[in-house]
Protein backbone atom coordinates (compact mmCIF):
# COMPACT_ATOMS: atom_id res chain seq x y z
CA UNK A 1 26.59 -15.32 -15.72
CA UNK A 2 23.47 -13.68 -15.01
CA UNK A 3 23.05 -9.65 -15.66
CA UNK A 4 21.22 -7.25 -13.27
CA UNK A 5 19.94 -3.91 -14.38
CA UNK A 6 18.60 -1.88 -11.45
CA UNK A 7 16.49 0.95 -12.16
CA UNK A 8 15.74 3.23 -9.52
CA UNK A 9 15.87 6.45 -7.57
CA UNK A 10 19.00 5.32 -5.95
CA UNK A 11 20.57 3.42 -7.54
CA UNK A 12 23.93 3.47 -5.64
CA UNK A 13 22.34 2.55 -2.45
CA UNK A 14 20.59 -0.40 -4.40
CA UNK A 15 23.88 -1.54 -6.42
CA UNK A 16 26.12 -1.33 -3.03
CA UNK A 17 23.40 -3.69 -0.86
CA UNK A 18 23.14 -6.53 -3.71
CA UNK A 19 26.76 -6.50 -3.59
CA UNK A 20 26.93 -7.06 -0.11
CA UNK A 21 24.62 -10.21 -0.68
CA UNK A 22 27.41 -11.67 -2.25
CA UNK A 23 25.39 -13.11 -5.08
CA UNK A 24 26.97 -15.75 -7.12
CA UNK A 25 27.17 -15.30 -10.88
CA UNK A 26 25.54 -11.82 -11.44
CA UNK A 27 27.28 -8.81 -12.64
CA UNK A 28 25.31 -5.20 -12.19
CA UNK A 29 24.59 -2.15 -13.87
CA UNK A 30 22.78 0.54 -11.73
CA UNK A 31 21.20 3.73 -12.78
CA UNK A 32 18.32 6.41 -12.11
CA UNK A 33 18.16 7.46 -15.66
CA UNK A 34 16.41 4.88 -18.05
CA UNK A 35 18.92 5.84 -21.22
CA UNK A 36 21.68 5.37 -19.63
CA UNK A 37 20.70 1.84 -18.07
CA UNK A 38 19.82 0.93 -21.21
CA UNK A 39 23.04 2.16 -22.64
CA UNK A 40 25.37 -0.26 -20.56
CA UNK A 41 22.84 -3.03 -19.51
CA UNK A 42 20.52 -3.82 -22.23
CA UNK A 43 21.42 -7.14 -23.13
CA UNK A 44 20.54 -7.88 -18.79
CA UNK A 45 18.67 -10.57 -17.87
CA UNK A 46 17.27 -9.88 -14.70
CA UNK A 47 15.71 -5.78 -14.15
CA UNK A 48 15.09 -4.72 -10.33
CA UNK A 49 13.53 -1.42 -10.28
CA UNK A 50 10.38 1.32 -9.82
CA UNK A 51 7.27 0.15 -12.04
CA UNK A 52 7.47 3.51 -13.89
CA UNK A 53 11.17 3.27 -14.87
CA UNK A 54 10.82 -1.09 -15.90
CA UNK A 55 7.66 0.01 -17.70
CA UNK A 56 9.85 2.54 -20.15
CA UNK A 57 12.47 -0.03 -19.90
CA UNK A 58 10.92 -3.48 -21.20
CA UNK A 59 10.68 -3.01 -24.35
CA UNK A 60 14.49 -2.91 -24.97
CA UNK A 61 15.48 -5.68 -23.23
CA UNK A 62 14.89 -8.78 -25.37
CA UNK A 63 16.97 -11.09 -23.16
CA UNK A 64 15.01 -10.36 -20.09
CA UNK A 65 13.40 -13.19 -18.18
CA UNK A 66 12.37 -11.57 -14.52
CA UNK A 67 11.77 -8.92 -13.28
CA UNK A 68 11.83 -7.65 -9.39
CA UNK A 69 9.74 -4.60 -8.25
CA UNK A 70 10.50 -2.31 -5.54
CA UNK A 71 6.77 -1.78 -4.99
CA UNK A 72 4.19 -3.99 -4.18
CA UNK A 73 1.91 -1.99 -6.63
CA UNK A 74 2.17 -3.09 -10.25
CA UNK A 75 -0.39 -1.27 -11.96
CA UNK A 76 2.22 0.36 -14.66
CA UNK A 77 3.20 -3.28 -15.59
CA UNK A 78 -0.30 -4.82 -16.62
CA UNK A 79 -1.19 -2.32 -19.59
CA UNK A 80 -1.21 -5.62 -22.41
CA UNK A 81 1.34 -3.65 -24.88
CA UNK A 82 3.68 -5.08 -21.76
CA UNK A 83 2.87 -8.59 -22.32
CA UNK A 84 5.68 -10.91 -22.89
CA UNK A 85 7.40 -13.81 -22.08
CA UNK A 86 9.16 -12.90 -18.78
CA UNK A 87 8.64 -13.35 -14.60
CA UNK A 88 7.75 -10.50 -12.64
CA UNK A 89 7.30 -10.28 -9.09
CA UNK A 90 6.76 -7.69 -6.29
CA UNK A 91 7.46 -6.71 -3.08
CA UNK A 92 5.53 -8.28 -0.45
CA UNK A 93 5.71 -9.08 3.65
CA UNK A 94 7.72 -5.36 3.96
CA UNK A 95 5.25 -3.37 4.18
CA UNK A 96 2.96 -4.51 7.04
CA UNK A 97 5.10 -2.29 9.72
CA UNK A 98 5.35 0.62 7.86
CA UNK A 99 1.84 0.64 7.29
CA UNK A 100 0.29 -0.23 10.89
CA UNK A 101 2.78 3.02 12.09
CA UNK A 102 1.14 4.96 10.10
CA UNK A 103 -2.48 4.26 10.05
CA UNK A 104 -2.14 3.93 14.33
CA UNK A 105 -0.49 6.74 14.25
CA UNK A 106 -3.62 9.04 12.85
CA UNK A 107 -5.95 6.35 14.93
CA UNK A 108 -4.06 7.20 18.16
CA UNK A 109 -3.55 11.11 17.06
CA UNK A 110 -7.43 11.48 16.80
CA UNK A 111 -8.67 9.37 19.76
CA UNK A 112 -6.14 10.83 21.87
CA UNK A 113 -7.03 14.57 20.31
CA UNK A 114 -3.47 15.23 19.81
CA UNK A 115 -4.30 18.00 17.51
CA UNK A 116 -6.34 20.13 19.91
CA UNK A 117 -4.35 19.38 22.87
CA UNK A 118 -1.61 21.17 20.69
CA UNK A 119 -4.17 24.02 19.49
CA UNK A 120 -4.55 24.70 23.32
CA UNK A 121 -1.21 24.27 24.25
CA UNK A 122 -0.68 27.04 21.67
CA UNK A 123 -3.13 29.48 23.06
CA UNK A 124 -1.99 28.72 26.90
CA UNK A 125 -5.28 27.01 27.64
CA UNK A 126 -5.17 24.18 30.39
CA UNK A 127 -7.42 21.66 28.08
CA UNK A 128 -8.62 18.41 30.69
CA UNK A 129 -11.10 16.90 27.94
CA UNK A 130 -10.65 13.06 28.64
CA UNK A 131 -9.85 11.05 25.59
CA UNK A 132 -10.55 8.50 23.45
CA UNK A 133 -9.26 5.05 23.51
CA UNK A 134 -8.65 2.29 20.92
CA UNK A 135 -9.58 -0.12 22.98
CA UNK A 136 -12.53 -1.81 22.88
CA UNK A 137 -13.35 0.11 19.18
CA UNK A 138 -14.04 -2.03 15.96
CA UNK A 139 -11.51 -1.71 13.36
CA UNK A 140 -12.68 -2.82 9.84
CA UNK A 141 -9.86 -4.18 7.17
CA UNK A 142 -10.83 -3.86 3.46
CA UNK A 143 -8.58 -6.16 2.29
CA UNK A 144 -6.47 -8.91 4.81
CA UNK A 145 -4.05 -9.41 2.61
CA UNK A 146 -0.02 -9.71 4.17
CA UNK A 147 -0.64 -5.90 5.38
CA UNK A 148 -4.41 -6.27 5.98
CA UNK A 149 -3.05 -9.34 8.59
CA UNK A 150 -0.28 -6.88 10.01
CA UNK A 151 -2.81 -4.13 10.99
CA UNK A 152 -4.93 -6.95 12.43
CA UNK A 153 -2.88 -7.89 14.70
CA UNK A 154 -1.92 -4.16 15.52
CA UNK A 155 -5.37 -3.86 16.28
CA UNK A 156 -5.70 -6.37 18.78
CA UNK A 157 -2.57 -5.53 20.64
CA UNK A 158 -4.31 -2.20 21.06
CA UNK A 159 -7.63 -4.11 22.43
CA UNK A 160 -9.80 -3.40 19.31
CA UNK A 161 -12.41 -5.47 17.47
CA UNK A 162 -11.35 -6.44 13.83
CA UNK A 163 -13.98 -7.20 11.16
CA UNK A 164 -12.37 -8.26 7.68
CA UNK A 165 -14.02 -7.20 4.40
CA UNK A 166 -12.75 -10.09 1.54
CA UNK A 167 -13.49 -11.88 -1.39
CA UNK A 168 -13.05 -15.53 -0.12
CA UNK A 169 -10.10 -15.24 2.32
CA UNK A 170 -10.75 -15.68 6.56
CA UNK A 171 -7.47 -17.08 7.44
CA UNK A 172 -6.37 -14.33 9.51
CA UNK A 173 -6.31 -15.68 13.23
CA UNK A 174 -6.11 -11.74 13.99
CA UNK A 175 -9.96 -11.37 12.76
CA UNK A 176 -12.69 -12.15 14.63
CA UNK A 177 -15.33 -11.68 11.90
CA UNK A 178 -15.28 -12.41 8.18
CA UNK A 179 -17.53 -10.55 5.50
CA UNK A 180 -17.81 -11.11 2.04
CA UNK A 181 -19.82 -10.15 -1.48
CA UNK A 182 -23.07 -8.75 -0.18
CA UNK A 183 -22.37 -7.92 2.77
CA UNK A 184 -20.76 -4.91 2.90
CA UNK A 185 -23.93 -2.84 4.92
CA UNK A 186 -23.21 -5.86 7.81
CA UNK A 187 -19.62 -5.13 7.70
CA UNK A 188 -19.94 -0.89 7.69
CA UNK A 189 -22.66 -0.48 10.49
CA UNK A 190 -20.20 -1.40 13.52
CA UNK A 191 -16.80 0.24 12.62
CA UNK A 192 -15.12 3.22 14.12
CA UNK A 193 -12.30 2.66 11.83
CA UNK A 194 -12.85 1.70 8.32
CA UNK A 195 -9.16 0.66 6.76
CA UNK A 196 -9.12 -0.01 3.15
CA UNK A 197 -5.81 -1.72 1.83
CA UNK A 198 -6.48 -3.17 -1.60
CA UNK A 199 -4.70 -3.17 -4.52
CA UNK A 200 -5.90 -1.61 -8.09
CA UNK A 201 -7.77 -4.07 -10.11
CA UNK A 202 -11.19 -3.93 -11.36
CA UNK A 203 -12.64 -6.01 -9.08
CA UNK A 204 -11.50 -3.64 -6.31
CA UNK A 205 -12.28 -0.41 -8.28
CA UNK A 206 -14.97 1.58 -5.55
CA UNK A 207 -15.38 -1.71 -3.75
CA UNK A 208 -15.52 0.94 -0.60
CA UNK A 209 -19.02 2.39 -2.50
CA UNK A 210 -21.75 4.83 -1.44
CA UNK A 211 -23.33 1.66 -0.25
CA UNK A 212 -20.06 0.70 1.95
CA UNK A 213 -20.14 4.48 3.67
CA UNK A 214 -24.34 5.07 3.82
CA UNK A 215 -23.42 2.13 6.69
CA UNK A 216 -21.11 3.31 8.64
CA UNK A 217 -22.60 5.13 11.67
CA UNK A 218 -21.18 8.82 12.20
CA UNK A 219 -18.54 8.38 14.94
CA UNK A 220 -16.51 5.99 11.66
CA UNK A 221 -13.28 7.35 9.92
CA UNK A 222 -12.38 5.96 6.93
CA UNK A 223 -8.55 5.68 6.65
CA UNK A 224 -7.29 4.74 2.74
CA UNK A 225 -3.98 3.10 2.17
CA UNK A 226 -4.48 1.08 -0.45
CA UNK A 227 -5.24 2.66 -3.85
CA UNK A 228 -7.30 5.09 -4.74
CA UNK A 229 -9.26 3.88 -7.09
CA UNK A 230 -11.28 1.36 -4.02
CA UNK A 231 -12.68 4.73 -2.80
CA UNK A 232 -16.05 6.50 -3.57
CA UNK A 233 -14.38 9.38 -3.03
CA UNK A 234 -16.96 11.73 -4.02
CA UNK A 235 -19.01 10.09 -2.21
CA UNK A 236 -17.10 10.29 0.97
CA UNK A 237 -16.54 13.98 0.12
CA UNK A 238 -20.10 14.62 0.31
CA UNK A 239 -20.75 12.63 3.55
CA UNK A 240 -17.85 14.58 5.32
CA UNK A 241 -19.41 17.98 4.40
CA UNK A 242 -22.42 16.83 5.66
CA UNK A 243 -21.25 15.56 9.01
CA UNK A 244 -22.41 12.01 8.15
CA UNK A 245 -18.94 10.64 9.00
CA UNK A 246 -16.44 11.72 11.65
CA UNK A 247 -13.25 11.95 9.40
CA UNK A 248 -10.91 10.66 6.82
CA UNK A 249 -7.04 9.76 6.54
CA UNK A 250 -6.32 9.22 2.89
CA UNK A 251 -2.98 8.64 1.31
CA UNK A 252 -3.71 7.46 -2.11
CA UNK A 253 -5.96 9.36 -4.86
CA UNK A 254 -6.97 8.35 -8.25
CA UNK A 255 -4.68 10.90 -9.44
CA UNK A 256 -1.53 11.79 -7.74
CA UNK A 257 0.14 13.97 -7.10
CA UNK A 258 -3.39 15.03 -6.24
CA UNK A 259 -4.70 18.15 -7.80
CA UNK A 260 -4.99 21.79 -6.25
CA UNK A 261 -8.80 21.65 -7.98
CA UNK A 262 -9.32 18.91 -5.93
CA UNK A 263 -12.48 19.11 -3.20
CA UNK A 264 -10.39 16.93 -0.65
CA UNK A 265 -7.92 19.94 0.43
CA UNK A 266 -10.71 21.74 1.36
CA UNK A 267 -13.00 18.90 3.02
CA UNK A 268 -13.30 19.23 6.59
CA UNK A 269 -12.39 16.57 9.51
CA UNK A 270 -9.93 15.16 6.35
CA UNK A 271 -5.95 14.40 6.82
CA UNK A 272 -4.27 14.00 3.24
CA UNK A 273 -0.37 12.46 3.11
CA UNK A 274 1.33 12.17 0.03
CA UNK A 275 1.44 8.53 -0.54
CA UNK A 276 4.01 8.41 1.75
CA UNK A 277 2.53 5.71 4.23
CA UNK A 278 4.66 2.77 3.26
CA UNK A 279 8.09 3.86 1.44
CA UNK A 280 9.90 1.24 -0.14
CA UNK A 281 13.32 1.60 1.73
CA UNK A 282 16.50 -0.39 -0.35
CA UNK A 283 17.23 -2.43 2.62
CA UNK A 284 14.00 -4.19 3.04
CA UNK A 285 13.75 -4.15 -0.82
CA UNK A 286 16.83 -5.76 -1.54
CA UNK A 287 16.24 -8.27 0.99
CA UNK A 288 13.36 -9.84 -0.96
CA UNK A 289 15.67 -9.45 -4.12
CA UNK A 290 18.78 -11.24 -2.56
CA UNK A 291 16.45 -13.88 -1.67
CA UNK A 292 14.44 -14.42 -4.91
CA UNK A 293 17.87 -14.24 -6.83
CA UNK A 294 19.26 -17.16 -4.69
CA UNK A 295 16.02 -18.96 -5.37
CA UNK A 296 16.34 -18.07 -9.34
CA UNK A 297 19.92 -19.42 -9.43
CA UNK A 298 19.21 -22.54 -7.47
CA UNK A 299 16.11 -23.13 -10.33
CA UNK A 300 13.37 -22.80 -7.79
CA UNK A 301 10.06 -20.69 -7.85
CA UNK A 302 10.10 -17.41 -7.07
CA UNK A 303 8.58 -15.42 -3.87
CA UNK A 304 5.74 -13.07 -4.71
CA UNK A 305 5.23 -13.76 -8.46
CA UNK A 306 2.73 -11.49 -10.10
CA UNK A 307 -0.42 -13.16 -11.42
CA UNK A 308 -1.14 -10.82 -14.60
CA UNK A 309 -4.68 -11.66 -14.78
CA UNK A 310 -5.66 -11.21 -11.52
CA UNK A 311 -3.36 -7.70 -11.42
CA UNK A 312 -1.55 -8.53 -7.75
């Protein structure tokens, strides 16, 4: 008999879906609060929960041998003091819708000038600007990972160009031009869109530098999704003021929840969300669990295992 502890926000929704999986051999605890988890599951086996709440949690769970994320993020889990003997893997292949509605919807809200259409509507002003259209733009990916390939091919169903920024990979069908190490000036100078969706490691750390933006020309908006730390961003702060680039969606920040101090509420041309593009909802969630649980009692590899060198 295997033992689950789920950790999370809700963990009645979570509990009530793994049940419905009707998973062999594996009785549950589920709880938001990390004590009281502990208090009735601690000798579990298996953890499923929110990197913040597993990070306070490993430590007092000697029999523990995996562990399932809800995120695909696992910065919390690769501080060293975490190290042990155990599994963990993410959340992966979820996230690629979630993500292309969100950054299309800010790419179609600005070259369709939804926002001033509604400023006129507001003062009863008949407003016939023509506007933009996707098509035919050049959308650059940061990153063509699982999501990177899912807003490629978003991109082409809406006509666009799609350069790819990577460290080896071009295996995206979606892309029709790879760039890698040293050529991040080639890769900037042609985009309208610049889309960076990287995880936190330090090889990504500012990977989107002051060299990255210098090349962009002026009409480029630079839409962040991944983490913060892959962003200049006082860089890009600097170039906004000064009307070197055209705008900015950002949804991550070094430090969230971001602060009032911060120079980004006041930047202009700038749309900030509260990294709230991709949510991790419990039913796409628990279908990667339900599936890497039927793989861990059947003895097989798991789906999405977390490489703790590399950090993804």
């Amino acid at each position: 008999m295997h033992h689950l502890l789920i950790l999370t926000k809700h963990p009645d929704d979570y509990r009530a879906r793994v049940e419905a999986g009707a998973l062999p051999d594996l009785a549950i605890v589920a709880a938001s609060d990390v004590a009281d988890g502990l208090a009735r599951g601690a000798h579990s086996d298996i953890l499923l929960g929110d990197p913040t709440r597993v990070k306070e949690a490993l430590p007092h769970l000697p029999r523990l041998v995996w562990t399932q994320l809800t995120w695909a993020g696992v910065e919390p889990m690769l501080d060293p003091a975490l190290r042990r003997d155990y599994v963990l893997t993410n959340i992966r292949g979820v996230f690629g819708p979630l993500m292309s509605e969100y950054v299309f919807g800010y790419l179609l809200m600005l070259e369709r000038k939804i926002v001033p259409r509604l400023e006129s509507q507001r003062a009863g002003r008949w407003d016939a600007t023509l506007p933009g259209t996707l098509q035919g733009k050049t959308l650059g990916l940061v990153g063509v990972g699982s999501i990177g390939a899912h807003l490629a091919a978003t991109g082409k169903h809406f006509g666009m160009r799609v350069h790819g920024y990577t460290r080896s990979s071009r295996d995206c069908r979606d892309v029709d031009r790879y760039f890698h190490g040293d050529d991040k000036a080639a890769f900037a100078r042609e985009l309208d869109y610049l889309v960076a969706v990287l995880p936190n490691t330090d090889e990504t750390a500012a990977i989107v530098d002051a060299a990255m933006l210098a090349a962009l020309p002026p009409r480029a908006v630079v839409v962040n999704v991944g983490r913060g730390r892959t962003l200049d961003e006082a860089t890009l702060v600097e170039a906004l003021h000064a009307g070197r680039l055209a705008g900015a969606v950002l949804d991550v920040f070094p430090e969230e929840p971001l602060p009032e101090s911060s120079p980004l509420w006041a930047t202009p041309n700038t749309y900030i969300t509260s990294h709230t593009s991709a949510p991790s909802f419990p039913a796409d969630i628990v279908g990667v669990f339900v599936d890497n649980y039927r793989r861990f009692h059947a003895g097989q590899s798991l789906q999405y295992r977390v490489d703790f060198e590399r950090g993804y």
